[in-house]
N, C-alpha and C. Protein backbone atom coordinates (compact mmCIF):
# COMPACT_ATOMS: atom_id res chain seq x y z
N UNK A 1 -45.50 -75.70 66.09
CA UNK A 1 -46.02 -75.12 64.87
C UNK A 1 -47.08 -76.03 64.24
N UNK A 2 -46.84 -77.67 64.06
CA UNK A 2 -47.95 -78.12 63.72
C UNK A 2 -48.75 -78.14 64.86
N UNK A 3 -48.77 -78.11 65.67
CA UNK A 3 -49.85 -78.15 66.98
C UNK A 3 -51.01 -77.01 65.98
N UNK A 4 -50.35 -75.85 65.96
CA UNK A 4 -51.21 -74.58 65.54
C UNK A 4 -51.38 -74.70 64.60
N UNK A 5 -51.11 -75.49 63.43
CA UNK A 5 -51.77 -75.03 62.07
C UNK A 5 -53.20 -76.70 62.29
N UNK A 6 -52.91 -77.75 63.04
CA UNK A 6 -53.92 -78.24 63.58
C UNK A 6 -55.20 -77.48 63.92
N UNK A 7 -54.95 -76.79 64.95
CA UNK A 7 -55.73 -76.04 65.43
C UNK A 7 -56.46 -74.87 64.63
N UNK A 8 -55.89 -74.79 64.01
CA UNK A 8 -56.52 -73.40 62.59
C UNK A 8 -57.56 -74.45 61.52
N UNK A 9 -57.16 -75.29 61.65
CA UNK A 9 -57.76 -76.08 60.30
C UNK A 9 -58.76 -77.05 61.35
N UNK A 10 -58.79 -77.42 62.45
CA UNK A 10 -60.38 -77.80 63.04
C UNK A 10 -61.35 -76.46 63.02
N UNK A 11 -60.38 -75.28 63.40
CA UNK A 11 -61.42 -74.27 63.87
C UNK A 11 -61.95 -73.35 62.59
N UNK A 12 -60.81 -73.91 61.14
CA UNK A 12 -61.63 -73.39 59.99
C UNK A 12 -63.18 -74.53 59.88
N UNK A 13 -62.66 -75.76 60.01
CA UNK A 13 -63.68 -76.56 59.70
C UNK A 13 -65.14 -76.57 60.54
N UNK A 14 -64.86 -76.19 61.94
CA UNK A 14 -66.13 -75.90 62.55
C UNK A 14 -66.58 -74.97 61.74
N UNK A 15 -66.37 -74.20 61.61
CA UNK A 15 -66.99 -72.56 60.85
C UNK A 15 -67.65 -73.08 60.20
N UNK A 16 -66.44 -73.55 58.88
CA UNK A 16 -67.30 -73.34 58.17
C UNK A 16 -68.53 -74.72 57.96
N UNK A 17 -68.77 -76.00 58.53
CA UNK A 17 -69.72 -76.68 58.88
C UNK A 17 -71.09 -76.06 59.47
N UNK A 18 -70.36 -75.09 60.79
CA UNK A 18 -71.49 -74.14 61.19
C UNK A 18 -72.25 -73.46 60.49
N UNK A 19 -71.33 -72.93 59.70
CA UNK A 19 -72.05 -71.69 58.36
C UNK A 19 -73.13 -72.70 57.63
N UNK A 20 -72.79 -73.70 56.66
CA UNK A 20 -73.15 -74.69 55.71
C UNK A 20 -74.49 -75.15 56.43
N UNK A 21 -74.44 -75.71 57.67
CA UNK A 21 -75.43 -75.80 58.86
C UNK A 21 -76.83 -74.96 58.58
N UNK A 22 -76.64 -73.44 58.89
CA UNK A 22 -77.10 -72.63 58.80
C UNK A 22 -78.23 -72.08 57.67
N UNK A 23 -77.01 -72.58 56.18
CA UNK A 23 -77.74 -72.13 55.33
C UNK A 23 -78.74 -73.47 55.09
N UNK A 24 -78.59 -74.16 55.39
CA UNK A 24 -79.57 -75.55 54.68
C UNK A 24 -80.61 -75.65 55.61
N UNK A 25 -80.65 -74.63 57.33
CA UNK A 25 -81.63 -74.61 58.24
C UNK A 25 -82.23 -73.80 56.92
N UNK A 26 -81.94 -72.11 56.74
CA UNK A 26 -82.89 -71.37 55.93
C UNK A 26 -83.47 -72.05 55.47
N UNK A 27 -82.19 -73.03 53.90
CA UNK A 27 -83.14 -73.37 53.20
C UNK A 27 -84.66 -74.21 53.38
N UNK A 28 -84.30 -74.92 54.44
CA UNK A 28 -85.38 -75.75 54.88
C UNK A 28 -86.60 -74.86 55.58
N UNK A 29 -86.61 -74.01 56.18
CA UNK A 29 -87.40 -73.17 56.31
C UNK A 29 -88.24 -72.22 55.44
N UNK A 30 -87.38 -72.28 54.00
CA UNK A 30 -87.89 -71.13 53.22
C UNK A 30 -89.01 -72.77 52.16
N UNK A 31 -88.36 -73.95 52.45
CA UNK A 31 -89.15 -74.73 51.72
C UNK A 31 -90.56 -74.69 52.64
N UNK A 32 -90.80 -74.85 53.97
CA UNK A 32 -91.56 -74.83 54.94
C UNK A 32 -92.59 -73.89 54.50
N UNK A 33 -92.19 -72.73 54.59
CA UNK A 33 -93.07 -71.76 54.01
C UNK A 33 -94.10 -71.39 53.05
N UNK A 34 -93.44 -71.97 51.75
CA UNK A 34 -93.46 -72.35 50.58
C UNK A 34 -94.91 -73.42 51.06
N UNK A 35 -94.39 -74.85 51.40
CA UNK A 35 -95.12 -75.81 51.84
C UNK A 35 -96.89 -75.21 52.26
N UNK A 36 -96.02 -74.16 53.56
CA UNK A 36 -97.69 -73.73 53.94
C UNK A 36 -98.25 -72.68 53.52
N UNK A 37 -97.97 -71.65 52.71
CA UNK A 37 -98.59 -70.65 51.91
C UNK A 37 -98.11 -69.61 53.01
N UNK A 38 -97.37 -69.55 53.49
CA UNK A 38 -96.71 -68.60 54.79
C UNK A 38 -96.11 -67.16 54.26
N UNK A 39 -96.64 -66.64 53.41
CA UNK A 39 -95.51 -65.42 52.66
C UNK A 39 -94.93 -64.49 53.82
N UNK A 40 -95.75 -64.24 54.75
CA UNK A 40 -94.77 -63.50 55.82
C UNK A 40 -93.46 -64.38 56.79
N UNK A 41 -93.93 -65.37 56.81
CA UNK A 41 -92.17 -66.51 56.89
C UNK A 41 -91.61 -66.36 55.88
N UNK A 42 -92.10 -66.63 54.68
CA UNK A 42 -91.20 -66.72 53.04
C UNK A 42 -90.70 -65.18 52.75
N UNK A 43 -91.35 -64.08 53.45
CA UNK A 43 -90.52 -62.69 53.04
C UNK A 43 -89.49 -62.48 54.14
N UNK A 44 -89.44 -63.12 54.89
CA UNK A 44 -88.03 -63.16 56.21
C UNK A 44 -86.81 -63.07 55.38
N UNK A 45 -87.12 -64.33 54.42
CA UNK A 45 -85.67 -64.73 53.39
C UNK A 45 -85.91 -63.90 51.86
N UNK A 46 -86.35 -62.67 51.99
CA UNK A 46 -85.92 -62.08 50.48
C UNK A 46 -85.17 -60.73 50.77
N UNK A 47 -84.26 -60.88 49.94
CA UNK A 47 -83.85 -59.53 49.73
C UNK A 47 -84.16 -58.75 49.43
N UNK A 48 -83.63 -56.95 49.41
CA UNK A 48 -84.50 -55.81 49.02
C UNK A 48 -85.04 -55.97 48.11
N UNK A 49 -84.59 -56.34 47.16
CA UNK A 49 -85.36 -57.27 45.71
C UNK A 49 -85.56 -58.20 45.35
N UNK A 50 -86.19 -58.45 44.65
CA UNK A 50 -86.91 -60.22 44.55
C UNK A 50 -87.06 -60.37 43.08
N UNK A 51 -86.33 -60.77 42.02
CA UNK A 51 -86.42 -61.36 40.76
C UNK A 51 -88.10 -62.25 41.04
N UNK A 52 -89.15 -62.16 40.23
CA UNK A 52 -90.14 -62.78 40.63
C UNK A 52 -90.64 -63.24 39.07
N UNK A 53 -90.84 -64.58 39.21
CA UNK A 53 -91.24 -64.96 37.73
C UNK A 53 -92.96 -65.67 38.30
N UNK A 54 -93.67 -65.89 38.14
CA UNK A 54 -94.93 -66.68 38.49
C UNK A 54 -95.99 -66.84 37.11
N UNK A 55 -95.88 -68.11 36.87
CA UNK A 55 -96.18 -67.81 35.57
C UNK A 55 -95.63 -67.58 34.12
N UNK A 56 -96.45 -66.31 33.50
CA UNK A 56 -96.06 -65.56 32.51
C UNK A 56 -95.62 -64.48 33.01
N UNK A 57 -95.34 -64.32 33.85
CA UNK A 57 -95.52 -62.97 34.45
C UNK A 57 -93.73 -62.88 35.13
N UNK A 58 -93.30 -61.53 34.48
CA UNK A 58 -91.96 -62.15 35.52
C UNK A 58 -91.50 -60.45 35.20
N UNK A 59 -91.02 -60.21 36.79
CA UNK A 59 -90.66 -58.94 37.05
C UNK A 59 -89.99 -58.67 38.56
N UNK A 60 -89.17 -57.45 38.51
CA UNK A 60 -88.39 -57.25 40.12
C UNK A 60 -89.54 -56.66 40.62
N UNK A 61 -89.55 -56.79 42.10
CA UNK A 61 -90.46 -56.34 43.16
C UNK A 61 -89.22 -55.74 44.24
N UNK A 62 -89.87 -55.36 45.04
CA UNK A 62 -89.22 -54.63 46.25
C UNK A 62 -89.95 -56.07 47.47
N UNK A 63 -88.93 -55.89 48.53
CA UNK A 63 -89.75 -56.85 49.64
C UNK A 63 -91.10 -57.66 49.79
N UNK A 64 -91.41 -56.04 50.08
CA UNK A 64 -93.03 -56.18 50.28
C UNK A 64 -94.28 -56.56 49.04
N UNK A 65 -93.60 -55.88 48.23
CA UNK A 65 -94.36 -56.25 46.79
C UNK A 65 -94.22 -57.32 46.48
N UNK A 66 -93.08 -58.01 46.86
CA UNK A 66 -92.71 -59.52 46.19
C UNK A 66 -93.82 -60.25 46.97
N UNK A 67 -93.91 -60.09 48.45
CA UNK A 67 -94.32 -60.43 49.78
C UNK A 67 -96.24 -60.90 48.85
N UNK A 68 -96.59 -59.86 48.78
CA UNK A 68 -97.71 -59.18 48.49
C UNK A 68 -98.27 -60.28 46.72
N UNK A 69 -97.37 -59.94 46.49
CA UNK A 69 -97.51 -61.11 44.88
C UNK A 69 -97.12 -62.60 44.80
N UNK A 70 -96.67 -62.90 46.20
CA UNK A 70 -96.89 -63.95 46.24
C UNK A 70 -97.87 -64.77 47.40
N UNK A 71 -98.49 -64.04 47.97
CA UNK A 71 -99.53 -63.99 48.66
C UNK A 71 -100.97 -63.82 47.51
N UNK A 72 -101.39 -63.14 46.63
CA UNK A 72 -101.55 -63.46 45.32
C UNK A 72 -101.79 -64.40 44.89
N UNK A 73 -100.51 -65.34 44.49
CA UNK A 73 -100.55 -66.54 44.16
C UNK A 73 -101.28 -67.28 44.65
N UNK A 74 -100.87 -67.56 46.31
CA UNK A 74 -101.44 -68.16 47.16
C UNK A 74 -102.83 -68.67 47.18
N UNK A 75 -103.61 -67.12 47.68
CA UNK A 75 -104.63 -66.80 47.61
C UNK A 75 -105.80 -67.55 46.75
N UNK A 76 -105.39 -67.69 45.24
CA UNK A 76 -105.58 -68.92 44.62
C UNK A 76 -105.17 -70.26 43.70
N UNK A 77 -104.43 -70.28 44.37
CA UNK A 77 -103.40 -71.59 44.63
C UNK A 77 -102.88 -72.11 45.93
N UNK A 78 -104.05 -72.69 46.78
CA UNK A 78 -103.71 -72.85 48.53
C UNK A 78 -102.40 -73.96 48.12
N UNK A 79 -101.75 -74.22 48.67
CA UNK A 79 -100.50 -75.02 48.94
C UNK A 79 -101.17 -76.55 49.37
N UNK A 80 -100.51 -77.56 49.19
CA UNK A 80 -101.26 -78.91 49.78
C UNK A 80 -99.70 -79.12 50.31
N UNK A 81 -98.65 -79.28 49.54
CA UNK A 81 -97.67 -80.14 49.44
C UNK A 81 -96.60 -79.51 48.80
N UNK A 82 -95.59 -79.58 49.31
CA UNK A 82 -94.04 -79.21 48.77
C UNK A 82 -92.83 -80.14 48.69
N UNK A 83 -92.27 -80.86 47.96
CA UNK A 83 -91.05 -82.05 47.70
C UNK A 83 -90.30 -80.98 47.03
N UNK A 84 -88.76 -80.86 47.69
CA UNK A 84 -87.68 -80.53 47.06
C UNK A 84 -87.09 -81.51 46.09
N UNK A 85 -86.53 -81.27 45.09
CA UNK A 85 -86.48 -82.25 43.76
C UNK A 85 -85.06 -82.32 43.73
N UNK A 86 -84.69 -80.91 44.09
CA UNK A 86 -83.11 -80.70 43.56
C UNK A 86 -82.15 -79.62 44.69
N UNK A 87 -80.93 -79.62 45.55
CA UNK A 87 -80.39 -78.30 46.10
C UNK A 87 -79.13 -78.11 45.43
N UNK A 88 -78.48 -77.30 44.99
CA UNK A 88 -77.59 -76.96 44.55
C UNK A 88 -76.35 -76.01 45.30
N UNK A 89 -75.77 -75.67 44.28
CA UNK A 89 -74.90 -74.49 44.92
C UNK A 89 -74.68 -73.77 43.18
N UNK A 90 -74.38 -72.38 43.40
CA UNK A 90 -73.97 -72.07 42.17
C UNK A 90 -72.65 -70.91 42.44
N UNK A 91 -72.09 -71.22 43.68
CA UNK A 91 -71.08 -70.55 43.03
C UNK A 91 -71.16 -69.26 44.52
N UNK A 92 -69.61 -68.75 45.23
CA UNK A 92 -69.60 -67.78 45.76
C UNK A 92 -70.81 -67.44 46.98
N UNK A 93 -71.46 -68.48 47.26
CA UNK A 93 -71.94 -68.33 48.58
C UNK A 93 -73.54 -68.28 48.27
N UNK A 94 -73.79 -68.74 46.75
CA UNK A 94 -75.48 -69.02 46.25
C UNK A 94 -75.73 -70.07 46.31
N UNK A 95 -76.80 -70.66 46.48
CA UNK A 95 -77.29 -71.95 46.16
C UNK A 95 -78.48 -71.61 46.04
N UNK A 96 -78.91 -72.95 45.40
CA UNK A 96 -80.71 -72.90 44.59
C UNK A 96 -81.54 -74.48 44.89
N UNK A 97 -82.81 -73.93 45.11
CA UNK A 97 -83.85 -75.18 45.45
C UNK A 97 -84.56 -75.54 44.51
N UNK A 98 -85.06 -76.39 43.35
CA UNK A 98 -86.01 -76.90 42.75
C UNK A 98 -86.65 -77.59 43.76
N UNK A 99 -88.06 -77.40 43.48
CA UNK A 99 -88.84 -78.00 44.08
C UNK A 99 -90.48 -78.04 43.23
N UNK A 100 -90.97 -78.85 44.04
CA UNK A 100 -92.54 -79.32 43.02
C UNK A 100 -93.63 -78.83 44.20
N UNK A 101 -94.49 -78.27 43.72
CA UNK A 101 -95.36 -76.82 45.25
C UNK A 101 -96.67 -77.74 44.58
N UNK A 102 -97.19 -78.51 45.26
CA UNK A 102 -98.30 -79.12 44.62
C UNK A 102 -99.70 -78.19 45.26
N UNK A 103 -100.40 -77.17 44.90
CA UNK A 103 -101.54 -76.72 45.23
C UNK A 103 -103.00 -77.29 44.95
N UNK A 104 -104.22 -75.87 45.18
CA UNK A 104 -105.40 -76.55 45.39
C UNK A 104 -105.69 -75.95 43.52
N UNK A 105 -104.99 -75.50 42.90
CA UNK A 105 -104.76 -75.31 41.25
C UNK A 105 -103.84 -75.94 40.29
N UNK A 106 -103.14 -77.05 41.10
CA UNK A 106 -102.33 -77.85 40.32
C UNK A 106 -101.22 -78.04 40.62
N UNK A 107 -100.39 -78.41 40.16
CA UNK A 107 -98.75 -78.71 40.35
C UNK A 107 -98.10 -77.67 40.10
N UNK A 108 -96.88 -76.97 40.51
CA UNK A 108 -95.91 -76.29 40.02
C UNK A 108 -94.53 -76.69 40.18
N UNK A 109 -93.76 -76.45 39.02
CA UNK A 109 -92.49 -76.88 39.44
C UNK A 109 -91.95 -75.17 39.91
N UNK A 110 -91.08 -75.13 41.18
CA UNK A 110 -90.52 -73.88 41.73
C UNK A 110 -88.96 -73.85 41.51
N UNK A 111 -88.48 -72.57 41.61
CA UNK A 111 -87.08 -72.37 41.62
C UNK A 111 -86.59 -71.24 42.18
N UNK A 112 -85.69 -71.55 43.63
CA UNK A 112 -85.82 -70.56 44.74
C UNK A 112 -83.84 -70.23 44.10
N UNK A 113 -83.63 -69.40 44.48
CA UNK A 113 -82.22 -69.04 44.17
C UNK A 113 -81.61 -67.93 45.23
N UNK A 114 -80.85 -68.19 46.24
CA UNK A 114 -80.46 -67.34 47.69
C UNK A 114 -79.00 -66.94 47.42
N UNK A 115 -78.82 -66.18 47.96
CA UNK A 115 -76.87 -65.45 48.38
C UNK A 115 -77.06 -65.35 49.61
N UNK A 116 -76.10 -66.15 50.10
CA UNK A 116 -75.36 -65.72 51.72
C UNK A 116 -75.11 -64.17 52.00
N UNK A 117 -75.92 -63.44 52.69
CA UNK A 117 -75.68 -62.38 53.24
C UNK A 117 -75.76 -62.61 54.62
N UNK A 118 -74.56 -61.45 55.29
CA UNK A 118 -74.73 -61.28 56.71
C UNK A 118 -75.12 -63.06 57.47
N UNK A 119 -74.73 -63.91 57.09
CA UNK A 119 -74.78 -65.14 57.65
C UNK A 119 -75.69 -65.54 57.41
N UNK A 120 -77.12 -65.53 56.77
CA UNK A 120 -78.24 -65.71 56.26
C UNK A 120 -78.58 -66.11 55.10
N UNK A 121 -79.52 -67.11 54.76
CA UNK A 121 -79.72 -67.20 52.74
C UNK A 121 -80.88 -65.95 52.39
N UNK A 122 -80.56 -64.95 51.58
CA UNK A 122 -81.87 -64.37 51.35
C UNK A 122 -81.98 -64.53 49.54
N UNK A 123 -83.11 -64.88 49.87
CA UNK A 123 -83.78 -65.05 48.68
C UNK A 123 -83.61 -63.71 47.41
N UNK A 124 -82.92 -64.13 45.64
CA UNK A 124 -82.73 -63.21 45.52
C UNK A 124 -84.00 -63.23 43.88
N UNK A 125 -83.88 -64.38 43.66
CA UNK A 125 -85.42 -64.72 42.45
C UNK A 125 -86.24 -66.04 43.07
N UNK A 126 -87.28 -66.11 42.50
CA UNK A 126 -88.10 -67.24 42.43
C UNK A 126 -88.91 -67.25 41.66
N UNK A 127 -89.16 -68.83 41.07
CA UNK A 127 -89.89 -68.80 39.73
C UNK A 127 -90.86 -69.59 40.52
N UNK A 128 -92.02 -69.77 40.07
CA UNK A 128 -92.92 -70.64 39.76
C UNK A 128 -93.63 -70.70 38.33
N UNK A 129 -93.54 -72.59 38.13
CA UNK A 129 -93.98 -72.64 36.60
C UNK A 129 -95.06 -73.72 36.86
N UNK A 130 -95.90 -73.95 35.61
CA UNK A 130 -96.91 -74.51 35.68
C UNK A 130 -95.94 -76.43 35.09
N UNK A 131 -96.10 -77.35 35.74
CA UNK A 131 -95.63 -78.56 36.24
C UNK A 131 -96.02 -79.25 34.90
């Protein structure tokens, strides 16, 4: 009997290491993106909706619209540089990135915020503010 509850508790711990694994690849990928002005990598990780703040400006989008408005941004604000500042967790399978998006218009401080779906982080707001 302890043989097996051994065995339950390595094979919870792979999991869930694997899982944890997983999400901090996203996250690192969705910083990547971010980094290179990539919005079609950076819309991989959003959900059907996208809380979108940029600016003054702050409103839900659908995928593509989010996709599309932050390509926008981009457009004039080329990306130079991205440093994550801060990763978090908030709870039930979310976690969140502060980070500093240094462009060819200035500094921004960012704030990415994901839920574990289907084994994946998808992106469910993101702010960008002026630094």
């Amino acid at each position: 009997m302890k043989a097996l509850n051994k065995i339950k508790f390595f094979l919870f711990a792979f999991i869930f290491l694997f899982v944890s694994g997983l999400n901090a690849q996203d996250f690192s990928k969705i910083g990547s993106a971010l980094q290179s002005g990539n919005t079609s990598e950076l819309g991989k990780y959003f959900d059907g909706n996208v809380e979108l703040t940029i600016l003054n400006t702050e409103a839900v989008y659908s995928k593509s619209q989010a996709e599309m408005v932050i390509k926008n941004f981009f457009s004039s604000n080329s990306p130079k540089s991205y440093k994550v500042v801060h990763n978090g967790d908030s709870g039930s399978g979310a976690k969140y990135q502060i980070g500093e998006l240094t462009t060819s218009g200035g500094v921004y401080r960012t704030y990415v915020y994901a839920k574990e779906k289907m084994g994946s982080m998808l992106i469910q707001e993101i702010r960008i503010e002026k630094n």
